[in-house]
Protein backbone atom coordinates (compact mmCIF):
# COMPACT_ATOMS: atom_id res chain seq x y z
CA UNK A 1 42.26 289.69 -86.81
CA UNK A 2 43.18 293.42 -87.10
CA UNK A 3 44.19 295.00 -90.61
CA UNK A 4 46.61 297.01 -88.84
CA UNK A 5 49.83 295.53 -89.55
CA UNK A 6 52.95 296.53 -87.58
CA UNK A 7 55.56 299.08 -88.54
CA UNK A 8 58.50 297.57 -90.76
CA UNK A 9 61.49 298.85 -89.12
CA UNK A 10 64.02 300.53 -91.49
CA UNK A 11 67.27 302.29 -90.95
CA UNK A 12 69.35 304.71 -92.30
CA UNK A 13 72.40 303.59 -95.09
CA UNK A 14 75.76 305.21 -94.41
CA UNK A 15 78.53 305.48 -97.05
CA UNK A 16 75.61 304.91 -99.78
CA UNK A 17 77.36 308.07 -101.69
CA UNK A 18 80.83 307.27 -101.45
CA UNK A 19 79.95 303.65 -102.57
CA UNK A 20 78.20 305.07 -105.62
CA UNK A 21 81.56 307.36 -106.41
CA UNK A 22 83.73 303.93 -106.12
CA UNK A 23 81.92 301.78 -108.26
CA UNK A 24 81.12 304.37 -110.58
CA UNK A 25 85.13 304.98 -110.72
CA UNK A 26 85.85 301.13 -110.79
CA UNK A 27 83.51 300.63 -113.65
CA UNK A 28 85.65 303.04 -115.76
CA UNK A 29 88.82 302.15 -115.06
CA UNK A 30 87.39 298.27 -116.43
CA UNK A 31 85.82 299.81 -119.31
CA UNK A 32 89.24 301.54 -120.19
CA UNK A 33 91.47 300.13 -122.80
CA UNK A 34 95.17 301.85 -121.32
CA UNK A 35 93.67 300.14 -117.90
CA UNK A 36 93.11 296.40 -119.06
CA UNK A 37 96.06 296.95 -121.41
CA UNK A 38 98.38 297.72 -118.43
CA UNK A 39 97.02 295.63 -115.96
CA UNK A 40 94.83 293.10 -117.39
CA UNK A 41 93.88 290.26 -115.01
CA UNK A 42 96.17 291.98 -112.03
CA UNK A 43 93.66 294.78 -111.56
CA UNK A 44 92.64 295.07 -108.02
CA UNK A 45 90.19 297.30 -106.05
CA UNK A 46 93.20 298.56 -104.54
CA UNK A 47 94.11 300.86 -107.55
CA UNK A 48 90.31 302.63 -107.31
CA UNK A 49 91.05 302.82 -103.75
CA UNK A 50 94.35 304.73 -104.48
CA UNK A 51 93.71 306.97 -106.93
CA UNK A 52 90.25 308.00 -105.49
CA UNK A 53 92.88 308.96 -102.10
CA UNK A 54 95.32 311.10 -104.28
CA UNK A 55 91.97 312.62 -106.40
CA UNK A 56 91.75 315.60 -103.90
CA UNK A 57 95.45 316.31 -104.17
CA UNK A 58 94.68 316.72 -107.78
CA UNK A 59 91.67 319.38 -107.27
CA UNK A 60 93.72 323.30 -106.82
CA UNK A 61 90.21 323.93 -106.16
CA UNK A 62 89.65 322.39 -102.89
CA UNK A 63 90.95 324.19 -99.91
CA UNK A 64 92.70 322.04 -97.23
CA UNK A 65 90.04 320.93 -94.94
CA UNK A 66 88.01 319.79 -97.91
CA UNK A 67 91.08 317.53 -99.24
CA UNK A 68 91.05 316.11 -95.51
CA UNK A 69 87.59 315.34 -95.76
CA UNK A 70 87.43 313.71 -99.02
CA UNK A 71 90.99 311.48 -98.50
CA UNK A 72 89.20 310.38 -94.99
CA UNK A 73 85.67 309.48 -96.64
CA UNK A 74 87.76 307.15 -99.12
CA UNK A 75 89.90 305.81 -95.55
CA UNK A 76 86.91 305.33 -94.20
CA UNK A 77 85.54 303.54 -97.49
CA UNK A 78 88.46 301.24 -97.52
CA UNK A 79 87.95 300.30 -93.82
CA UNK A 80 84.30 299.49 -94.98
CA UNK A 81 85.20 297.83 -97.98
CA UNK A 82 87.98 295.60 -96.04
CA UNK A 83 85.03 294.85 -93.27
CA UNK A 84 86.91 296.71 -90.17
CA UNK A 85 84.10 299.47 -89.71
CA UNK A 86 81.28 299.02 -86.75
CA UNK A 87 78.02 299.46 -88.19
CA UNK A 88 75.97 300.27 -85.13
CA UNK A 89 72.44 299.98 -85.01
CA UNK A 90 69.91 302.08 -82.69
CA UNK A 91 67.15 300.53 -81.30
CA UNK A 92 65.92 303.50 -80.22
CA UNK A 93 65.99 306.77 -82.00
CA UNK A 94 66.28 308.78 -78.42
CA UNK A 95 68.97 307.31 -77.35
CA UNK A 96 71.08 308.90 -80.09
CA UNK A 97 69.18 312.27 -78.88
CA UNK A 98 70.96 311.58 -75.20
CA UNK A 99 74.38 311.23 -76.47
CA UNK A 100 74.65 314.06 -78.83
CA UNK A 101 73.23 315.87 -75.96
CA UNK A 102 75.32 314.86 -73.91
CA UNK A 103 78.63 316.58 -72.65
CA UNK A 104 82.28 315.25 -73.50
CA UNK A 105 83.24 316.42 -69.95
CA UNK A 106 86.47 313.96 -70.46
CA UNK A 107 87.03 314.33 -73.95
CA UNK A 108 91.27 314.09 -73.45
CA UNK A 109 90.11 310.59 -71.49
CA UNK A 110 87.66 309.30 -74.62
CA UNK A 111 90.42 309.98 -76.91
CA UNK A 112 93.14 307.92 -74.69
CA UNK A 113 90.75 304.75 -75.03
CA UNK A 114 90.43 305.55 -78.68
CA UNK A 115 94.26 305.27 -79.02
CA UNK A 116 94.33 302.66 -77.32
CA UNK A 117 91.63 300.44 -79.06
CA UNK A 118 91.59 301.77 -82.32
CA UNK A 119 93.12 299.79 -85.64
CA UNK A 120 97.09 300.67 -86.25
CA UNK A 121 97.75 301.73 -89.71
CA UNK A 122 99.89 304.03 -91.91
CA UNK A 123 98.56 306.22 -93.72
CA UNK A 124 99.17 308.51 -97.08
CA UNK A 125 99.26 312.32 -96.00
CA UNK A 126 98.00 315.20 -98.59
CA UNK A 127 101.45 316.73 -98.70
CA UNK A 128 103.50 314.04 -99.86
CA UNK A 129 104.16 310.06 -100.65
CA UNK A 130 105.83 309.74 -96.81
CA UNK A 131 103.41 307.55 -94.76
CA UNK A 132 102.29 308.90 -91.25
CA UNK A 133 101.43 306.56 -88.40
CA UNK A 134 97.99 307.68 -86.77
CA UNK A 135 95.76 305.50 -85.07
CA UNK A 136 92.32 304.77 -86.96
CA UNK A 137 88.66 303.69 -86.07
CA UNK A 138 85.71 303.15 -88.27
CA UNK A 139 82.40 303.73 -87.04
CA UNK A 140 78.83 303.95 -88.90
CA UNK A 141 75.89 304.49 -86.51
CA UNK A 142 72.42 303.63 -88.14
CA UNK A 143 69.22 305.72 -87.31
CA UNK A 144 65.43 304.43 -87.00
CA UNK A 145 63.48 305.66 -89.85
CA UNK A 146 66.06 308.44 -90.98
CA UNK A 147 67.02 308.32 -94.48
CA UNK A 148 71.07 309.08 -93.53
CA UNK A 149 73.33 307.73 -91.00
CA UNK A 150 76.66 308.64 -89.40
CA UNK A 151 80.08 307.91 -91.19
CA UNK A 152 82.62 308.88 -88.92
CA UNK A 153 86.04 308.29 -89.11
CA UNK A 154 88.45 308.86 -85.99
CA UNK A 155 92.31 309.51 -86.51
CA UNK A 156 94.20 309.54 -83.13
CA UNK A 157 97.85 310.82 -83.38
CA UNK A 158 98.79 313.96 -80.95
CA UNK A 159 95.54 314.95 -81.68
CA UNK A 160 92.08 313.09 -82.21
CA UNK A 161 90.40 314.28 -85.44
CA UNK A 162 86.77 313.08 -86.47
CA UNK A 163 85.46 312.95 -90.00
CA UNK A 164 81.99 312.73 -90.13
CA UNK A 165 79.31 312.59 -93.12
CA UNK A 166 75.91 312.99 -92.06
CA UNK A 167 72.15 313.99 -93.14
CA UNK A 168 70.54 313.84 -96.47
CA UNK A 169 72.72 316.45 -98.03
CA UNK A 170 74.92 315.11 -97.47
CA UNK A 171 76.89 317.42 -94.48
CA UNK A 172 80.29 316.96 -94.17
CA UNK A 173 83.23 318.00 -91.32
CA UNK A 174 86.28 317.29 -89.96
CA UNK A 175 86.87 318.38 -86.25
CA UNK A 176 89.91 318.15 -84.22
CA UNK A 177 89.20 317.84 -80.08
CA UNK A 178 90.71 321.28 -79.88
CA UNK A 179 88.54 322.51 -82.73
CA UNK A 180 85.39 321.07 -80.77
CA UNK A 181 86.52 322.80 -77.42
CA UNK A 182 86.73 326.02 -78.95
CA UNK A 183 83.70 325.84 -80.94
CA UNK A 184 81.70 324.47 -78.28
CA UNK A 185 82.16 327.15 -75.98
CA UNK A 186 82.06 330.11 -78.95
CA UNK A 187 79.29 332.25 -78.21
CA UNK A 188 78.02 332.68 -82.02
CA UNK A 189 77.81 329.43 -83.02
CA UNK A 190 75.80 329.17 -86.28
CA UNK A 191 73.18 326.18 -86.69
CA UNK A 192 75.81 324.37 -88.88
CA UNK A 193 77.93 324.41 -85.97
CA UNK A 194 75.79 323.08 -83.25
CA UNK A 195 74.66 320.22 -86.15
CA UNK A 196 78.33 319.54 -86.52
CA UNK A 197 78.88 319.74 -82.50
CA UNK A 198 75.84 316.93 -81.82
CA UNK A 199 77.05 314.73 -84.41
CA UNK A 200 81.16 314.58 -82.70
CA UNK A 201 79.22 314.62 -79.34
CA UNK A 202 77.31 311.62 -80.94
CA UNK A 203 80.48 309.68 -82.45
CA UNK A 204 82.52 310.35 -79.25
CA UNK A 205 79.76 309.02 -76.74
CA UNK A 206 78.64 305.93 -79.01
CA UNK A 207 82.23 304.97 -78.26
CA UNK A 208 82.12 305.18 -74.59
CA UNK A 209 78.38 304.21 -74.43
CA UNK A 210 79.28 300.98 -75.88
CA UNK A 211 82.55 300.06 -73.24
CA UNK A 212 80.32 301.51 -70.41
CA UNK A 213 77.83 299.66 -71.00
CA UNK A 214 78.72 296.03 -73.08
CA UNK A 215 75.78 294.04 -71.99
CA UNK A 216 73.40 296.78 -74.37
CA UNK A 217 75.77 295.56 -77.03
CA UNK A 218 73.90 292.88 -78.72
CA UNK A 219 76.23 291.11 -81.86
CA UNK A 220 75.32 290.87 -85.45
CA UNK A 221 71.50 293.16 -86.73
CA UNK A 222 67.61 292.47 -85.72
CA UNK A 223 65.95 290.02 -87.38
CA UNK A 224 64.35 292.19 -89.72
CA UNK A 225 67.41 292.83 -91.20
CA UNK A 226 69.06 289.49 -91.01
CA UNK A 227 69.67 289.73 -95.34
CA UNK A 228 71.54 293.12 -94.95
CA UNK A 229 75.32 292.14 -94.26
CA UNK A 230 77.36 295.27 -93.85
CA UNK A 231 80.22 293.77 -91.97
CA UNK A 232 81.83 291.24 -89.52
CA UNK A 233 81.07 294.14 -87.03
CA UNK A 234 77.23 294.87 -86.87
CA UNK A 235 75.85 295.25 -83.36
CA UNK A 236 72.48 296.87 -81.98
CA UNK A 237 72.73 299.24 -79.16
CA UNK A 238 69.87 299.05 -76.38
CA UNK A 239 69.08 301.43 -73.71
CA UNK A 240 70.76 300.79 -70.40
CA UNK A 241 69.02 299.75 -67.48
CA UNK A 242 70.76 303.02 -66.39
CA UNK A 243 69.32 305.37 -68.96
CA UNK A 244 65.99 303.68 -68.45
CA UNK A 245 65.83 304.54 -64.38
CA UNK A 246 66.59 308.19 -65.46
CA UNK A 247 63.45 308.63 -67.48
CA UNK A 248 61.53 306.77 -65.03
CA UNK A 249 62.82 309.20 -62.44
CA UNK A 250 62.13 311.93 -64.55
CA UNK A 251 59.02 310.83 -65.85
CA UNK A 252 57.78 310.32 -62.18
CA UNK A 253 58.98 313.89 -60.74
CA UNK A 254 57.42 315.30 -63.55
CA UNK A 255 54.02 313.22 -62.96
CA UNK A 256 54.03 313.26 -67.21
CA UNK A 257 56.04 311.82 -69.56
CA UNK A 258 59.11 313.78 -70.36
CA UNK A 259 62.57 313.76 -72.33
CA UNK A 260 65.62 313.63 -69.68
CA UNK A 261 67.56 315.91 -69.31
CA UNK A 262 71.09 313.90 -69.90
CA UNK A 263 73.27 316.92 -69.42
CA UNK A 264 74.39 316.34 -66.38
CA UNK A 265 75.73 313.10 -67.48
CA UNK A 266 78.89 312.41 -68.94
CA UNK A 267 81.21 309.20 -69.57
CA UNK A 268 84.64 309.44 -68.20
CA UNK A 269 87.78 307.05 -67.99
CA UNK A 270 89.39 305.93 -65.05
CA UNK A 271 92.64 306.57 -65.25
CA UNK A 272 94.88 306.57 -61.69
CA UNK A 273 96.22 303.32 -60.51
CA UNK A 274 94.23 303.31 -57.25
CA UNK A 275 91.51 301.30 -59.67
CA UNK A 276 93.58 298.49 -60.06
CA UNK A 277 91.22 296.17 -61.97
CA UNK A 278 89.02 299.36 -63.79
CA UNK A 279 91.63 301.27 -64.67
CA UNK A 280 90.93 301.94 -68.64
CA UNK A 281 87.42 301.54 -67.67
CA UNK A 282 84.56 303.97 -69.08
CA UNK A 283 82.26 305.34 -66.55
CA UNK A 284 79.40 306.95 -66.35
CA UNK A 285 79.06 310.06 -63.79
CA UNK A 286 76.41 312.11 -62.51
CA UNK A 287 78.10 315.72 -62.28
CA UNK A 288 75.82 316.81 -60.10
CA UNK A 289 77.19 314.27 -57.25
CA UNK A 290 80.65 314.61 -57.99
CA UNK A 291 81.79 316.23 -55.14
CA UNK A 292 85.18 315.99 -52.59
CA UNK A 293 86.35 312.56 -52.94
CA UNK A 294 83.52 310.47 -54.07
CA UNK A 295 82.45 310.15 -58.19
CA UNK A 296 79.15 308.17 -58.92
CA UNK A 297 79.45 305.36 -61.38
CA UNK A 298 76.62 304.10 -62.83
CA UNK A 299 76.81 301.03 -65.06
CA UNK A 300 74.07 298.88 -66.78
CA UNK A 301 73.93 296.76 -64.08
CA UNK A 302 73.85 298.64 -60.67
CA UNK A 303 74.70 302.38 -59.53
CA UNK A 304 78.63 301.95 -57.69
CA UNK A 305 80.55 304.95 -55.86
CA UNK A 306 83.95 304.66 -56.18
CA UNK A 307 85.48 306.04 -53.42
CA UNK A 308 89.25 307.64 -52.35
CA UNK A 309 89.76 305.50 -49.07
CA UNK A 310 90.95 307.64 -45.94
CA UNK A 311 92.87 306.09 -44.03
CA UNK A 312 91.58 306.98 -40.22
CA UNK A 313 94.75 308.24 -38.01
CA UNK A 314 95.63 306.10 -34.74
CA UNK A 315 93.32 308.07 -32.32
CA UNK A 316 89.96 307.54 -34.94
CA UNK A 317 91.69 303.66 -34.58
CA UNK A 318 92.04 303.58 -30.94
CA UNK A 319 88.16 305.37 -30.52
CA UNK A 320 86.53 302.80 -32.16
CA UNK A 321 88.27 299.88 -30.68
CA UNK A 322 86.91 301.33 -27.55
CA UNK A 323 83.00 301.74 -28.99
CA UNK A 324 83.39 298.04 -30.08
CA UNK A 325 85.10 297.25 -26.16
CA UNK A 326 81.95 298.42 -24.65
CA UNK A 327 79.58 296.69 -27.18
CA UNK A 328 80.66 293.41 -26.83
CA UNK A 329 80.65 293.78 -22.99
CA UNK A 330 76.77 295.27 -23.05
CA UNK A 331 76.16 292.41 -25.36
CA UNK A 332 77.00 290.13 -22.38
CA UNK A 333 74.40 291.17 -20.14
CA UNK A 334 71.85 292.86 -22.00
CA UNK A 335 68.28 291.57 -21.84
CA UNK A 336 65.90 294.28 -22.54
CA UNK A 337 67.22 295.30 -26.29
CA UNK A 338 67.06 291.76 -27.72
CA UNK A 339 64.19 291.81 -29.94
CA UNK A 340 63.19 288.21 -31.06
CA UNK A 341 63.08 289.21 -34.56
CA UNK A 342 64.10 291.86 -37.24
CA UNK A 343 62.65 292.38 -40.57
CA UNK A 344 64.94 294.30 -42.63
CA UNK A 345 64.67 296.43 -46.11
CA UNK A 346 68.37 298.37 -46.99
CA UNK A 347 68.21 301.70 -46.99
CA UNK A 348 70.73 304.89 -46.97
CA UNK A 349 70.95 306.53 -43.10
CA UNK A 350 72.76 310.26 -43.52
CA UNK A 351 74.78 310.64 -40.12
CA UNK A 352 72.79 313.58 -38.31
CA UNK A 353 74.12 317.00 -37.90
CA UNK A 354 74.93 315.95 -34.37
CA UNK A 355 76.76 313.27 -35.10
CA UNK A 356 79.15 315.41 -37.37
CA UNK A 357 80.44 316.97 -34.56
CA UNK A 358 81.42 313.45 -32.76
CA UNK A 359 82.87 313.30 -36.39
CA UNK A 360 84.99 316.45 -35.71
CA UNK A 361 86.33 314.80 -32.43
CA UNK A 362 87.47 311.69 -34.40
CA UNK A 363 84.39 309.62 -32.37
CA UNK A 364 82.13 307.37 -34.43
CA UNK A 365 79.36 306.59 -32.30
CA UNK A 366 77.33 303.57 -32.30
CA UNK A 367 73.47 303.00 -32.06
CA UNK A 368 73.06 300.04 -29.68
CA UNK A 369 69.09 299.34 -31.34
CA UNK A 370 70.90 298.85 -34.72
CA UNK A 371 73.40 296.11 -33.52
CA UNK A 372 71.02 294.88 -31.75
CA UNK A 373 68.42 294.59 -34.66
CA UNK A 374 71.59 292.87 -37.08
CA UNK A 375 71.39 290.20 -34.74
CA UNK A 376 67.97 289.39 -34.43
CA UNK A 377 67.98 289.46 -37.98
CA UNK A 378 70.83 286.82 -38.21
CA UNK A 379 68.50 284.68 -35.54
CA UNK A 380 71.40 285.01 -32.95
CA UNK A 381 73.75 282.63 -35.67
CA UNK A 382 77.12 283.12 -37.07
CA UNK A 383 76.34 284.49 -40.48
CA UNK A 384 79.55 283.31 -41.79
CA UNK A 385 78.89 279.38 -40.84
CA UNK A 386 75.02 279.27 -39.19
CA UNK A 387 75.92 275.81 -37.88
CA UNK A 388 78.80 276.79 -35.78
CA UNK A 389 78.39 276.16 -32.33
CA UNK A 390 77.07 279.07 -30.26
CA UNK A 391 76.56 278.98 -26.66
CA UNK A 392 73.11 280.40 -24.74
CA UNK A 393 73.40 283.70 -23.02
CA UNK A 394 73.40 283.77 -18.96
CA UNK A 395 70.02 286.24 -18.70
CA UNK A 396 68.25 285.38 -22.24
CA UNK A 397 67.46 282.48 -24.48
CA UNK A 398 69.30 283.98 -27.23
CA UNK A 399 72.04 282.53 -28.44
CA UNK A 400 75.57 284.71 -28.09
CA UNK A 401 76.65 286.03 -31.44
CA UNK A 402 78.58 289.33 -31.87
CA UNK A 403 78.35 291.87 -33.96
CA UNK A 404 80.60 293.55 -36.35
CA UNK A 405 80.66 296.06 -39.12
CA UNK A 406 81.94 294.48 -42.37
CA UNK A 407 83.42 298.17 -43.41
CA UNK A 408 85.10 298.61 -40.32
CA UNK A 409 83.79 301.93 -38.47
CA UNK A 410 87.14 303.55 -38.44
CA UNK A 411 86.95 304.23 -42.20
CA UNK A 412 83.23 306.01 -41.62
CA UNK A 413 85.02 309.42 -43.00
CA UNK A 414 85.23 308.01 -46.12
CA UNK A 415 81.07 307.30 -46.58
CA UNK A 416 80.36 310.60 -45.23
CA UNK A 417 77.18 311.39 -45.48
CA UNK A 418 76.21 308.39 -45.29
CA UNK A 419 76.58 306.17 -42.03
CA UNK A 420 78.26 303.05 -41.73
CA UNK A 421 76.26 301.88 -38.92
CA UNK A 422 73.64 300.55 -40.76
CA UNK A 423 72.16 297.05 -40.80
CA UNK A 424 73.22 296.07 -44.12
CA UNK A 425 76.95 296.67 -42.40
CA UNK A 426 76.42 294.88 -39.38
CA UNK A 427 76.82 290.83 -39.40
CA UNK A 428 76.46 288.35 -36.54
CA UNK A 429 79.77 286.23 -35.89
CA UNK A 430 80.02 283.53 -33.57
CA UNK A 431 83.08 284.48 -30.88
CA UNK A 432 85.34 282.68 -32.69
CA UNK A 433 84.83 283.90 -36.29
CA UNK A 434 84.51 287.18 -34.69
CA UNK A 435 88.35 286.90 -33.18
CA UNK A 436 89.53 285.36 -36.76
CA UNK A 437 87.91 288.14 -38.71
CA UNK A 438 90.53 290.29 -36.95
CA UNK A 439 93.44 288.45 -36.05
CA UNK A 440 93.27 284.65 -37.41
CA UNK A 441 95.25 283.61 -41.05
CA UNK A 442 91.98 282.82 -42.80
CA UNK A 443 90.32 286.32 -42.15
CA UNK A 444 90.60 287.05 -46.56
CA UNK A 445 87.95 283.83 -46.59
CA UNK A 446 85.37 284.91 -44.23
CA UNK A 447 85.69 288.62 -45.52
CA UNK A 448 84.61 287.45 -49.04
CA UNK A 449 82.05 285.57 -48.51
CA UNK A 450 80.51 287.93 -45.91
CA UNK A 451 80.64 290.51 -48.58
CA UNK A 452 79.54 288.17 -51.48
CA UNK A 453 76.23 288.08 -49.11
CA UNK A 454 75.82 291.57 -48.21
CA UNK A 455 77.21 293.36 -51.41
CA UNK A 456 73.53 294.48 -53.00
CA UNK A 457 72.54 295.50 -49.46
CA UNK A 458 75.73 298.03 -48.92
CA UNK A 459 74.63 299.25 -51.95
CA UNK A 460 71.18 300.01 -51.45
CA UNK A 461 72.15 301.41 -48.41
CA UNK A 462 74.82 303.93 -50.49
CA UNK A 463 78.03 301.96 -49.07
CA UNK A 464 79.56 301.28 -51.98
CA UNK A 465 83.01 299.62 -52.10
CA UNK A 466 84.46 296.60 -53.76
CA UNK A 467 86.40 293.61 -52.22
CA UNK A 468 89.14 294.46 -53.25
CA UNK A 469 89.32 297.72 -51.09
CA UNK A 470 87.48 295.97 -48.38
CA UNK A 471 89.98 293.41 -47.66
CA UNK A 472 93.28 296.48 -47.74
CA UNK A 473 91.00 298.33 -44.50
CA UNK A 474 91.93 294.69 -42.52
């Protein structure tokens, strides 16, 4: 049995200060006689909580941003105290490197889902005993084997605002977005600044991190710290499938192991109506491929590229009704191109530069081989319904299926660079399903399934598109 015994994991406490101040606070106001006298059994935590808030007010001393930081820690305190904060657990100490590395390319779009899912409240300005409405959110983000967390406290009104308490010291800010834009492009930022920059870059993309990626959202704390209850809202965050591709990728180009580099990364939130079902959706985008009309979105699960449809003009219509006329009639009589089998692995195919200019003359040509392979693939069967009946061709003992591109050729301006006739995109239809595909009333039922079957091959071939844009292009 080895003597080595594995490392207890142990995280960092946040608010362990400010929980010190409040019971050392509430322990005088019980030892004092005027207290008890006035309110006896009625005292409530609620009066600590209130005069701890107006205690800066009291302090000439302070100048304003420090009486903003000190009424927020307390807001923050009595979010804690009332069990409404996220405590947020890293399993992994780099992943909090990546996201304060990482750029708040769509900071105005972060802060719109932060309005939106934050907690309502009122709450007391420095100035005077009005209330203000301002959207609030509670957030406490534990480190492995650091001795201090992250206490941050977000206040979303016209502007978002972050209070954050950090480090051993312990460091604290508070940081408007505009703040944060001008600081983070000031060319003498002092080391205070940049620590103050990664930890807002850090609360910001926790936030996004955790609605772009839910299934690395695991509920309640590890085992190991199963007797520590800090409130109704502990999670752990894992690394994403995502994040761990990217340091495979990196790790492999470099041929050694190496830290990302995650700044070309960013999280952004879909916004326009055109994504009907993700709109309000975090997503996570590559800047390097976002380019014309296509954005990469990567999520935990799978890498999707959302893509701005183009709807192809009546002459790209008419030129590909054509190319499929003089398919189906080769199909008829061709012999000598019928393999008897296809094995097939998806794969991206960039249209040639020679192709582009058939692009430029509104042609989308076809490679006879491919169709030809999708159907030896498919055994000469309907893919939709293998056991409809399918007659024997005239010159072959294949059976007669047809082929047809599930994202209809006419749309291949949309994919560009990448070509649409691919295998993956080709499926083998008996003559009738063929015909209903593009003409009959139950057209919706064989589109879905057909897609339900090919969906993780259009993607590893770089086609990616979901149903619900698939079925509008019929």
């Amino acid at each position: 049995m080895s003597n080595k015994m594995a490392k207890k994991i142990w995280y960092s406490k946040c608010l362990e200060n400010d929980w010190e101040i409040f019971n050392k606070q509430k322990k005088m106001f019980l030892n004092s006689p005027d207290v008890q006298k006035r309110y006896g059994n009625n005292f409530k935590d609620d009066l600590v909580f209130n005069y701890l808030a107006n205690l800066p007010q009291m302090r000439p001393y302070l100048s304003y941003e420090e009486k903003v930081i000190e009424t927020n820690r307390i807001a923050l305190l009595k979010l804690d105290y009332d069990k409404k904060v996220k405590h947020v657990f890293f399993k992994d100490k780099e992943l909090r490197d990546y996201l304060q590395d990482m750029p708040l390319a769509d900071l105005q779009g972060i802060k719109q889902y932060i309005k939106d899912n934050g907690d309502f409240k009122s709450l007391p300005t420095l100035s005077n005993e009005n209330k203000i409405q301002s959207d609030i959110f509670g957030l406490c983000l534990h480190i492995p084997y650091e001795k201090s967390g992250y206490s941050c406290y977000f206040q979303v009104a016209d502007k978002l605002a972050l209070t954050c308490e950090y480090k051993d010291e312990p460091l604290c800010f508070a940081m408007t977005d505009e703040r944060y834009e001008l600081l983070n492009n000031s060319n003498s930022k002092t080391k205070e600044d940049e620590n103050d920059l990664k930890a807002f870059r850090l609360a910001i993309n926790t936030i996004a991190y955790m609605n772009c990626f839910p299934s690395c959202v695991i509920d309640g704390v590890l085992k190991e710290l199963k007797e520590v209850a800090y409130s109704d809202f502990n999670f752990c965050l894992e690394k994403s499938d995502k994040i761990i591709e990217i340091e495979k990728f990196k790790n492999s180009e470099s041929g050694k192991s190496v830290t990302p580099h995650f700044r070309n990364y960013y999280f952004k939130l879909l916004k326009s109506d055109k994504f009907t079902h993700k709109k309000g959706q975090i997503i996570f985008v590559n800047a390097t491929m976002v380019k014309g009309n296509s954005k990469t979105v990567l999520t935990d699960e799978s890498i999707e590229l959302k893509k701005e449809i183009i709807n192809p003009d009546t002459e790209v219509i008419q030129n590909c009704k054509n190319e499929d006329e003089k398919i189906i009639s080769e199909l008829k009589t061709e012999t000598k191109r019928l393999v008897e089998k296809y094995e097939y692995v998806a794969h991206p195919v960039k249209i040639e530069e020679m192709d582009k200019n058939n692009i430029t003359r509104k042609i989308f040509s076809r490679n006879r081989q491919v169709t030809f392979n999708a159907l030896a693939r498919a055994k000469y069967h309907c893919e939709y319904n293998p056991n409809h009946e399918i007659f024997i061709r005239k010159h072959s003992d294949k059976g007669y299926t047809e082929a047809h591109h599930l994202i209809l050729m006419e749309y291949q301006e949309t994919f560009l660079p990448y070509s649409l006739d691919v295998e993956a995109n080709i499926v083998s239809l008996c003559s009738n399903c063929h015909n209903q595909i593009h003409y009959g009333k139950e057209a919706e039922i064989i589109i879905k399934k057909l897609y339900n079957q090919r969906k993780k091959e259009l993607e590893s071939s770089e086609l990616h598109i979901d149903l619900e844009d698939l079925l509008k292009m019929y």
